[in-house]
Protein backbone atom coordinates (compact mmCIF):
# COMPACT_ATOMS: atom_id res chain seq x y z
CA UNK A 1 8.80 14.30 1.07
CA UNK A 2 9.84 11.01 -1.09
CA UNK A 3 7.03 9.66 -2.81
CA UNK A 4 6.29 5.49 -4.08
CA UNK A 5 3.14 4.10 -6.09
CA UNK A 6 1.38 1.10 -5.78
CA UNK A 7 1.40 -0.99 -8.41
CA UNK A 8 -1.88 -2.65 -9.49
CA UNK A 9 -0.41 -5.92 -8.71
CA UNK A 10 -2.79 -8.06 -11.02
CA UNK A 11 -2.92 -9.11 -14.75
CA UNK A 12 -1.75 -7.99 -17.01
CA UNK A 13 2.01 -7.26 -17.17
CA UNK A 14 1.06 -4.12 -19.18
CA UNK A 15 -0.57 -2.57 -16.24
CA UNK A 16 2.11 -2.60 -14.09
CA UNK A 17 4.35 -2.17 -16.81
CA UNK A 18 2.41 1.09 -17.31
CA UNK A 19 2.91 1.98 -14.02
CA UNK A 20 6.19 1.78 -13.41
CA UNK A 21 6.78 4.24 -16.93
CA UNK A 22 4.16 6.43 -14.34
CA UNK A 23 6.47 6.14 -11.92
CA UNK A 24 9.87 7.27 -14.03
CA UNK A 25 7.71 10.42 -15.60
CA UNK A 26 6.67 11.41 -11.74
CA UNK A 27 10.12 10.93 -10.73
CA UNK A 28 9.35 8.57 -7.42
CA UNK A 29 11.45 7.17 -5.01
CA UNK A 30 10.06 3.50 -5.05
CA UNK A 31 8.05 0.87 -6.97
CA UNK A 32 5.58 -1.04 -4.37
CA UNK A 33 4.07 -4.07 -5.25
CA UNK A 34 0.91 -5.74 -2.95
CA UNK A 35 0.84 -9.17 -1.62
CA UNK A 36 -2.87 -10.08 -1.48
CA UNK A 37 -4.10 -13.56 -2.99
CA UNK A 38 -7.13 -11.93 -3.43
CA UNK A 39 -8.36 -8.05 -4.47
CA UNK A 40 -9.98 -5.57 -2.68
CA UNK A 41 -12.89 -5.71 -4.59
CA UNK A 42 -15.83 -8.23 -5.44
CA UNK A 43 -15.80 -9.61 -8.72
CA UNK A 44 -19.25 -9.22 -10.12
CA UNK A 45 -19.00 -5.20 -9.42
CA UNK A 46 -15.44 -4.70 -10.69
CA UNK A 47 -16.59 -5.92 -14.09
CA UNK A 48 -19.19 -3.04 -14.16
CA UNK A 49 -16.42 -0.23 -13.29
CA UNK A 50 -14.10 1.55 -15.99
CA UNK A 51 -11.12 -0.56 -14.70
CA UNK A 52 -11.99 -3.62 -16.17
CA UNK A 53 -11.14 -2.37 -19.68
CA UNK A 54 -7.51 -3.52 -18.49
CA UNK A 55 -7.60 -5.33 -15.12
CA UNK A 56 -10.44 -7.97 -16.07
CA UNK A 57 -10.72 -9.42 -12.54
CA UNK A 58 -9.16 -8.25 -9.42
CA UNK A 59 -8.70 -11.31 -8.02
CA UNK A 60 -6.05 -11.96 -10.57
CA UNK A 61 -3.55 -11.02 -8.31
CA UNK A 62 0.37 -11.64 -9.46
CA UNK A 63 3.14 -13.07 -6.98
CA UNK A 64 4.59 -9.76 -5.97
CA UNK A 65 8.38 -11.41 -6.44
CA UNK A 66 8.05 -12.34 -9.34
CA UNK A 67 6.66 -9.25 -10.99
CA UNK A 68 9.50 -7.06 -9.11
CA UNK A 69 11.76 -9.25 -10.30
CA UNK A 70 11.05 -8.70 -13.99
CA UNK A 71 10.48 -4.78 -13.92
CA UNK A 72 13.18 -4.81 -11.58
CA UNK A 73 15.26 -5.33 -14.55
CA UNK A 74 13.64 -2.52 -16.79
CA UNK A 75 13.96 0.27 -14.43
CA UNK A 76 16.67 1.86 -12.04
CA UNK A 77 14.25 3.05 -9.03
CA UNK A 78 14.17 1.03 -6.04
CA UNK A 79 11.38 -1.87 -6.10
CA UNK A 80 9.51 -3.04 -2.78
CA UNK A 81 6.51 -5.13 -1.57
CA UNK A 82 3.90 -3.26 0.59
CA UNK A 83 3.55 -5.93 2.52
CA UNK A 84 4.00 -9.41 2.76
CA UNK A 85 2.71 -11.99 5.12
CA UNK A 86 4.27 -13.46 8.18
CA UNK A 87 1.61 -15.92 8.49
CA UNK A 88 1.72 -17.34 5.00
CA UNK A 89 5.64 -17.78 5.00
CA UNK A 90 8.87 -17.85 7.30
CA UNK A 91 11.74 -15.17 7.72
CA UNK A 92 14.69 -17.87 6.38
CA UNK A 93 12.15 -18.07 3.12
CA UNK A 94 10.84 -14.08 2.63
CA UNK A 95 15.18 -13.01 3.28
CA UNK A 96 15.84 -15.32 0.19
CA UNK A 97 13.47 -13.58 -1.88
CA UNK A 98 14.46 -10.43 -0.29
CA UNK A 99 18.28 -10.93 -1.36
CA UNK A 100 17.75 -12.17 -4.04
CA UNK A 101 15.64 -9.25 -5.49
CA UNK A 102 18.24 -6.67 -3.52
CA UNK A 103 20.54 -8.25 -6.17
CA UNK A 104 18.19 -8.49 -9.10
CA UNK A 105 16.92 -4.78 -8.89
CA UNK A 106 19.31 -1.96 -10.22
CA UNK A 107 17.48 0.24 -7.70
CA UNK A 108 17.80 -2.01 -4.71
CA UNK A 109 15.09 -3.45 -2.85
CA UNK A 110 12.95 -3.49 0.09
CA UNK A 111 10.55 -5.45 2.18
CA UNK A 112 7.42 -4.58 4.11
CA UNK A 113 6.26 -6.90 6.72
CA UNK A 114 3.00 -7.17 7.92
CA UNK A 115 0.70 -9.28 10.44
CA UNK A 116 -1.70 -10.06 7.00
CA UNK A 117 -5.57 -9.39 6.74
CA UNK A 118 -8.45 -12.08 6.65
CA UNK A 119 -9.14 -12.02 2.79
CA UNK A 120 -5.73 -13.09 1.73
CA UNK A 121 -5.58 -15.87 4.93
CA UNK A 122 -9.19 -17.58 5.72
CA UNK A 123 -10.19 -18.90 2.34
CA UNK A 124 -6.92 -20.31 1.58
CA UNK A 125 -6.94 -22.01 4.79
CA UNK A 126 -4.16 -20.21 6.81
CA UNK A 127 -4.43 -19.79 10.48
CA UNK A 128 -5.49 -16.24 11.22
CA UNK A 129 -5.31 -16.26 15.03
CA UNK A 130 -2.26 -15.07 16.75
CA UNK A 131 -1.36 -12.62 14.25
CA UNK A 132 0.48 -10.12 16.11
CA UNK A 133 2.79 -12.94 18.10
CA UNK A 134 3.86 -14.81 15.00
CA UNK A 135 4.94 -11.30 13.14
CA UNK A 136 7.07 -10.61 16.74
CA UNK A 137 8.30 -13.93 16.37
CA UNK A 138 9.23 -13.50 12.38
CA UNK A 139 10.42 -9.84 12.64
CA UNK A 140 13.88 -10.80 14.62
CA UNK A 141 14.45 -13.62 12.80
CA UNK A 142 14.58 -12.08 9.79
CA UNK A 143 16.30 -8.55 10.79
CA UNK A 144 19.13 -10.99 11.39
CA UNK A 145 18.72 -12.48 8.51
CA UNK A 146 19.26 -9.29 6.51
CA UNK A 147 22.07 -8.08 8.92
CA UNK A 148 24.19 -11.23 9.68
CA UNK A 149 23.19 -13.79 7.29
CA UNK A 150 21.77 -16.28 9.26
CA UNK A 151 18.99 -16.87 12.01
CA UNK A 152 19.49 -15.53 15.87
CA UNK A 153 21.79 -17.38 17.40
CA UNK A 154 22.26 -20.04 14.67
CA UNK A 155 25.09 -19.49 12.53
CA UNK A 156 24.42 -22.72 10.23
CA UNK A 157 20.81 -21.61 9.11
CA UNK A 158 22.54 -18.85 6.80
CA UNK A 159 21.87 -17.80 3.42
CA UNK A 160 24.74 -16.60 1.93
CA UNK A 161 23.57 -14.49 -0.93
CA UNK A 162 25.63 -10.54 -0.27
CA UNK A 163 23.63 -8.67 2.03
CA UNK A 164 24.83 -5.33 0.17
CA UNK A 165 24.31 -4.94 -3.84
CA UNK A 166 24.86 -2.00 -5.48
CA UNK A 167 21.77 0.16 -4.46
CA UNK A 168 23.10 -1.04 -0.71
CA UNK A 169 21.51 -3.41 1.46
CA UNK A 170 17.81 -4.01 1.55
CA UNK A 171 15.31 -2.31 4.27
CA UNK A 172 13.02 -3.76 6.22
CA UNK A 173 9.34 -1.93 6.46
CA UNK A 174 7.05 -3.03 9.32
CA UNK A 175 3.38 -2.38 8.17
CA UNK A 176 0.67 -2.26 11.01
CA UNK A 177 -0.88 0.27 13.51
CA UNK A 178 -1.45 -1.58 16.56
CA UNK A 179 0.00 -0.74 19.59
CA UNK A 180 1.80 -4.33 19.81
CA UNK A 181 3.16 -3.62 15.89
CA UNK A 182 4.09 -0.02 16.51
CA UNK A 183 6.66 -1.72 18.87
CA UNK A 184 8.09 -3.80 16.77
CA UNK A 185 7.96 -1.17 14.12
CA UNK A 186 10.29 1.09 16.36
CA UNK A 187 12.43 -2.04 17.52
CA UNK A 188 12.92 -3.69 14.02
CA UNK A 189 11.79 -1.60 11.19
CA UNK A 190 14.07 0.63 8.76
CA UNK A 191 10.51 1.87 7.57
CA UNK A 192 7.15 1.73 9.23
CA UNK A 193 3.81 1.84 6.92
CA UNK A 194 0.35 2.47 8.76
CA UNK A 195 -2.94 2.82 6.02
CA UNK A 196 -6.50 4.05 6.84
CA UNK A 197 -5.44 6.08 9.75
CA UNK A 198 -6.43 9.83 10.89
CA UNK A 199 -3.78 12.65 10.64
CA UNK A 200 -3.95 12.81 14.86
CA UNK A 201 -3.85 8.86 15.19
CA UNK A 202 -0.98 9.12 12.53
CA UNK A 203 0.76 11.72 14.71
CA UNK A 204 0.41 9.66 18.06
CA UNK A 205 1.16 6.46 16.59
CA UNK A 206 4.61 7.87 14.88
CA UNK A 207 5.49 9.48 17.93
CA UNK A 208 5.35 6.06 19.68
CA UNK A 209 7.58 4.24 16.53
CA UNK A 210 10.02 6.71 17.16
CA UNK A 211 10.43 6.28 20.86
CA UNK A 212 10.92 2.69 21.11
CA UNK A 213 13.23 3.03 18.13
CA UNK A 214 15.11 5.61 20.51
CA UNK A 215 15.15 3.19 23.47
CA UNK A 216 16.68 0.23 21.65
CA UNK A 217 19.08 2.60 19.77
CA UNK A 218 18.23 2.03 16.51
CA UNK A 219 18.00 5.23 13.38
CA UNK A 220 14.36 6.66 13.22
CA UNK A 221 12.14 4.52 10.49
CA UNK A 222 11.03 6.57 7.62
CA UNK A 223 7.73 7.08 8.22
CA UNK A 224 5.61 6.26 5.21
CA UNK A 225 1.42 6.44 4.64
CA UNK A 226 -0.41 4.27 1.90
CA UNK A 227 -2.27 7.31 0.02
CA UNK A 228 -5.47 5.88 -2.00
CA UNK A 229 -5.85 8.74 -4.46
CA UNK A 230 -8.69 9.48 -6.92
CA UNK A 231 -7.32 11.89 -9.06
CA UNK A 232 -9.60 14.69 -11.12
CA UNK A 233 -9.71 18.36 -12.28
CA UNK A 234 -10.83 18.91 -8.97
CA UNK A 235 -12.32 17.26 -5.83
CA UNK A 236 -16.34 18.46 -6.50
CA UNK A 237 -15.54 16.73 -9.42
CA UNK A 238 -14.50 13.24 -8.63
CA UNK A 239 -17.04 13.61 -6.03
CA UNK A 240 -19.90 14.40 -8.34
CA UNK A 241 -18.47 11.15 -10.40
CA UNK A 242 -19.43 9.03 -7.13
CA UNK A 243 -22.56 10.27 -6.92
CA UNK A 244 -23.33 9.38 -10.68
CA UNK A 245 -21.57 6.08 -9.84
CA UNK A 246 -21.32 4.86 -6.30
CA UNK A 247 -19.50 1.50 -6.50
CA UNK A 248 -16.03 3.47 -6.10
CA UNK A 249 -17.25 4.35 -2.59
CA UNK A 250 -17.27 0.18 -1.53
CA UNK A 251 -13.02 0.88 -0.82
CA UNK A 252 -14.55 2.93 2.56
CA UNK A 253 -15.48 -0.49 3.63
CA UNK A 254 -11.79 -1.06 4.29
CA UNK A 255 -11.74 1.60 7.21
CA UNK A 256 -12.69 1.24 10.94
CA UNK A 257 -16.24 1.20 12.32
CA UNK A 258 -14.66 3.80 14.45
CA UNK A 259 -13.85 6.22 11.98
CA UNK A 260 -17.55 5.95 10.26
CA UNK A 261 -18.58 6.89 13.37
CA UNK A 262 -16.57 9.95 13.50
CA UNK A 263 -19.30 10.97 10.17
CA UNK A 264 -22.45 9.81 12.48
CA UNK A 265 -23.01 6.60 10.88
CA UNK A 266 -21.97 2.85 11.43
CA UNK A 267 -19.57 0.14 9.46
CA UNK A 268 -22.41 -1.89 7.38
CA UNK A 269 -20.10 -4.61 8.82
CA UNK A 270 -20.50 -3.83 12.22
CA UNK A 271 -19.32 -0.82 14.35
CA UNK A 272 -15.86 -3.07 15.81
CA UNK A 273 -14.99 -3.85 11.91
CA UNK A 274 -11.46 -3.24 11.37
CA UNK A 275 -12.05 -2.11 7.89
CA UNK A 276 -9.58 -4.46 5.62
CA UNK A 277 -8.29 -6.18 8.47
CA UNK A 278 -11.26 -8.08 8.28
CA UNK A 279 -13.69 -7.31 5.50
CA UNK A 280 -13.85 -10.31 3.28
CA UNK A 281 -15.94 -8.95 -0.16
CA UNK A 282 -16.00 -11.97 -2.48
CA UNK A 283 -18.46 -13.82 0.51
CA UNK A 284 -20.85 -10.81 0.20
CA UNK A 285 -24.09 -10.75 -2.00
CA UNK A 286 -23.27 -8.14 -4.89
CA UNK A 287 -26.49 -6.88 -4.73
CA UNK A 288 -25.99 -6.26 -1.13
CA UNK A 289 -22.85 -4.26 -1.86
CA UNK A 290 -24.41 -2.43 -4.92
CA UNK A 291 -27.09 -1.25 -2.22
CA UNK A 292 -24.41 -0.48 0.66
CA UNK A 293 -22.23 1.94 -2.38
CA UNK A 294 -25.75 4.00 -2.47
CA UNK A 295 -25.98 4.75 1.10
CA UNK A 296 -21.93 5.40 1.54
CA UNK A 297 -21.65 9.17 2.49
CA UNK A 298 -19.10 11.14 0.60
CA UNK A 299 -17.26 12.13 3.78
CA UNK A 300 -16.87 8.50 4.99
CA UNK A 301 -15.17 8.34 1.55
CA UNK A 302 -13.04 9.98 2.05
CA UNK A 303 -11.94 8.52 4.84
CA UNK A 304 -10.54 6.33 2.51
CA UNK A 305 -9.55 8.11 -0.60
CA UNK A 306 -7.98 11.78 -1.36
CA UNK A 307 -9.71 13.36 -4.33
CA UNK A 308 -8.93 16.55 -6.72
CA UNK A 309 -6.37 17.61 -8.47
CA UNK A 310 -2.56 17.73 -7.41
CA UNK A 311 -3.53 20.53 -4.96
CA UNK A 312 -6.28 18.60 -3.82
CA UNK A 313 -4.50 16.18 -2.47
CA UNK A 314 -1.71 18.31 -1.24
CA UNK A 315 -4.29 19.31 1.27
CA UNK A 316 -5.87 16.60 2.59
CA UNK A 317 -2.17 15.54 3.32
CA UNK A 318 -0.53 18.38 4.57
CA UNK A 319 -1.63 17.40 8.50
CA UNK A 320 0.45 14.34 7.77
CA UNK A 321 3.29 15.87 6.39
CA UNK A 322 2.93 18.20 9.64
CA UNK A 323 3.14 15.61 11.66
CA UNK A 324 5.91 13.93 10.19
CA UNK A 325 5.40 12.14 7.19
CA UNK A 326 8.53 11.13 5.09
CA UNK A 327 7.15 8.38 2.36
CA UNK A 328 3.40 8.73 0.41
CA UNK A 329 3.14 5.36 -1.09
CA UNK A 330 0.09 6.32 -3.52
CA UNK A 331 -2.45 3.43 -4.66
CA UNK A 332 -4.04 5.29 -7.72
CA UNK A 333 -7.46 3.65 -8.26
CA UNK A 334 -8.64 6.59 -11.20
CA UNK A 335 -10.43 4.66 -13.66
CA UNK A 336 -12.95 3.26 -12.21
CA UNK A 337 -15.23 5.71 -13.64
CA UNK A 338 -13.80 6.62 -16.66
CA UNK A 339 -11.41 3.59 -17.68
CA UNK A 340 -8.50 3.64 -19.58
CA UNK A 341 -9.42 7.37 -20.68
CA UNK A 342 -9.93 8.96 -17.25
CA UNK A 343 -6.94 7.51 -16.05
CA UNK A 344 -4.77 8.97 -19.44
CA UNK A 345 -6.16 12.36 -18.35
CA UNK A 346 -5.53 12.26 -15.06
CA UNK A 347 -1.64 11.17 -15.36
CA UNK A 348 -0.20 14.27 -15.11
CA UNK A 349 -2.22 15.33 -11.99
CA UNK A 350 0.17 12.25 -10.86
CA UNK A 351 3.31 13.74 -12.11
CA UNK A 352 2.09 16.94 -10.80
CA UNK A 353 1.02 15.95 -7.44
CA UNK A 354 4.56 14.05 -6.79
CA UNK A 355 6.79 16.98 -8.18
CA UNK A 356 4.38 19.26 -5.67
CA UNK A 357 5.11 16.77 -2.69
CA UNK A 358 9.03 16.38 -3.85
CA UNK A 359 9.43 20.59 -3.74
CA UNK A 360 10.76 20.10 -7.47
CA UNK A 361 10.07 23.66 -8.95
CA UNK A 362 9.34 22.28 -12.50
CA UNK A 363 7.29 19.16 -12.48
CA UNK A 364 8.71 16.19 -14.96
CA UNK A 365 7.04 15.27 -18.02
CA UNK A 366 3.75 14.07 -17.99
CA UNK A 367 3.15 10.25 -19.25
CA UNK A 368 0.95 9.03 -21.53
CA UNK A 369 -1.65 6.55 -18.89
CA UNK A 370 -1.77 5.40 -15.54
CA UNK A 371 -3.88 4.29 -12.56
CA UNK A 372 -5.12 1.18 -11.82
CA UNK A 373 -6.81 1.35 -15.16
């Protein structure tokens, strides 16, 4: 199985600096970068968690371009963004960047594509309706763009930049779960990235990917899965560090109402929340949220994160690598806890876990941090 990490995404440089040495020690196949104008965490709580030793505020969050571009230029593994936005920007304007960076990057590089969630559109005053029409409008528009150099059917709105570099030419990921995006995934996507979703729901929904990818003749997407980790010595562990220390728990918030109901209990949001399709944090009352962390069952956790140790986490994936799974695209949050300290420990459970997942027999050198911390 190839494996990416996320990188933190927000100030400072260092961090993601940091991760990206992470990254060369664990011996990944790609460098992911978010595009969110806003974290996935409230403020006033993040400054009480170990991670703002280094990240001081979440909301901090870099232009994803920009930072590829310059550690593009430090390392030689393949860079990406995990995903951007069709309804903040247009395919002619997201295939520059993409070019450009597929030229910048030693590695290569690739895009992910995704219909956006309400956080990163409603306060900044973009339209949020219609999300799943304008990404099936954007999505051909800018396959051609990548392929031919220029829009459908328009051979004067080009952009002439090479479509090839020396990695090869850039790929196009299709992030979303829906039944409308899974088509598009399978008619348009070179990769297709679902998050928050059950092994058997990951299993249907790749099955479906595949087919219409079959029926318009197109090569299989790899299949990749955003993988929140939590890494410790072992899963009663990090668990035990929850219950000392709840606030961690406020990322199950980002899951469905449907899959808290799967633990007997109901989305403080609302039983039809889509988790962080359209939780918005920084509107909530802290104290609120402090309050909803206490009552968050372990379980519905980890419906969000996997926990332990390398073999922990090997685990709790294994249904999705038996159903298919071909990219882990890990978003290591350790640190919250323990800071800059927990997540030091904790970095060769990283290098571990990816030589594990990569069948190397002799895992790579362990680095000296990591994590969002």
């Amino acid at each position: 199985m190839e494996t990416g990490i996320l990188l933190p995404t927000v100030h400072p440089f260092a961090a993601n600096s940091t991760a990206v040495e992470l990254a060369e020690a664990a011996g990944v196949d790609r460098v992911w970068a978010f595009d969110h104008l806003l974290g996935m965490f409230h403020p006033t709580l993040w400054a009480e968690t170990g991670a703002a030793e280094v990240t001081p505020d979440p909301d901090a969050c870099f232009d994803p371009c920009a930072l590829l571009g310059a550690l593009g230029q430090r390392s030689e593994v393949p860079m990406g963004v995990c995903v951007t936005v069709s309804s903040r920007r247009r395919a002619a304007d997201v295939a520059r960047s993409t070019l450009t960076l597929n030229q910048l990057c030693p590695g290569g590089f690739d895009v992910g594509v995704g219909c956006g969630e309400d956080e990163s559109l409603v306060p900044f005053g973009y339209d949020r309706t219609r999300r799943v029409s304008r990404l099936a409008e954007f999505l051909p528009e800018l396959r051609s763009m990548l392929d031919h150099g220029h829009l459908p059917g328009n051979p004067h709105a080009r952009n002439a930049i090479p479509r090839v570099a020396g990695a090869g030419p850039a790929q196009l990921w299709v992030g979303g779960q829906g039944p409308r995006t899974l088509e598009l995934a399978g008619r348009y996507g070179d990769g297709w990235i679902p998050a928050n979703v059950s092994a058997e729901e990951f299993a249907e929904k790749r099955a479906r990917v595949l087919e219409v990818a079959e029926e318009h003749g197109r090569r299989p997407p790899t299949v990749g899965l955003v993988v929140p980790v939590y890494l410790g010595s072992s899963r009663d562990e990090v668990l035990e560090g929850f219950d000392r220390n709840p606030l961690p728990k406020l990322f199950a918030l980002q899951v469905k109402g449907s899959q808290w109901e799967r633990h007997g209990t109901t989305h403080p949001f609302g039983s039809t929340s889509q988790g962080f399709v359209d939780v918005m944090l920084n509107d909530q009352d802290p104290e609120r949220l402090r309050e909803i962390a206490r009552t968050i069952p372990n379980d519905v956790a980890e419906e969000f994160f996997h926990l332990g140790n390398a073999e922990d986490v090997m685990a709790s994936l294994r249904p999705y690598a038996d159903a298919g799974l071909d990219h882990a695209m890990f978003g290591n949050v350790t640190g919250m806890l323990g800071g800059v300290a927990e997540a030091q420990r904790t970095a060769g459970e990283f290098v571990r876990l990816c030589s594990l997942l990569s069948g190397r027999s002799t895992p790579a050198p362990a680095a000296s941090s990591g994590g969002r911390a």
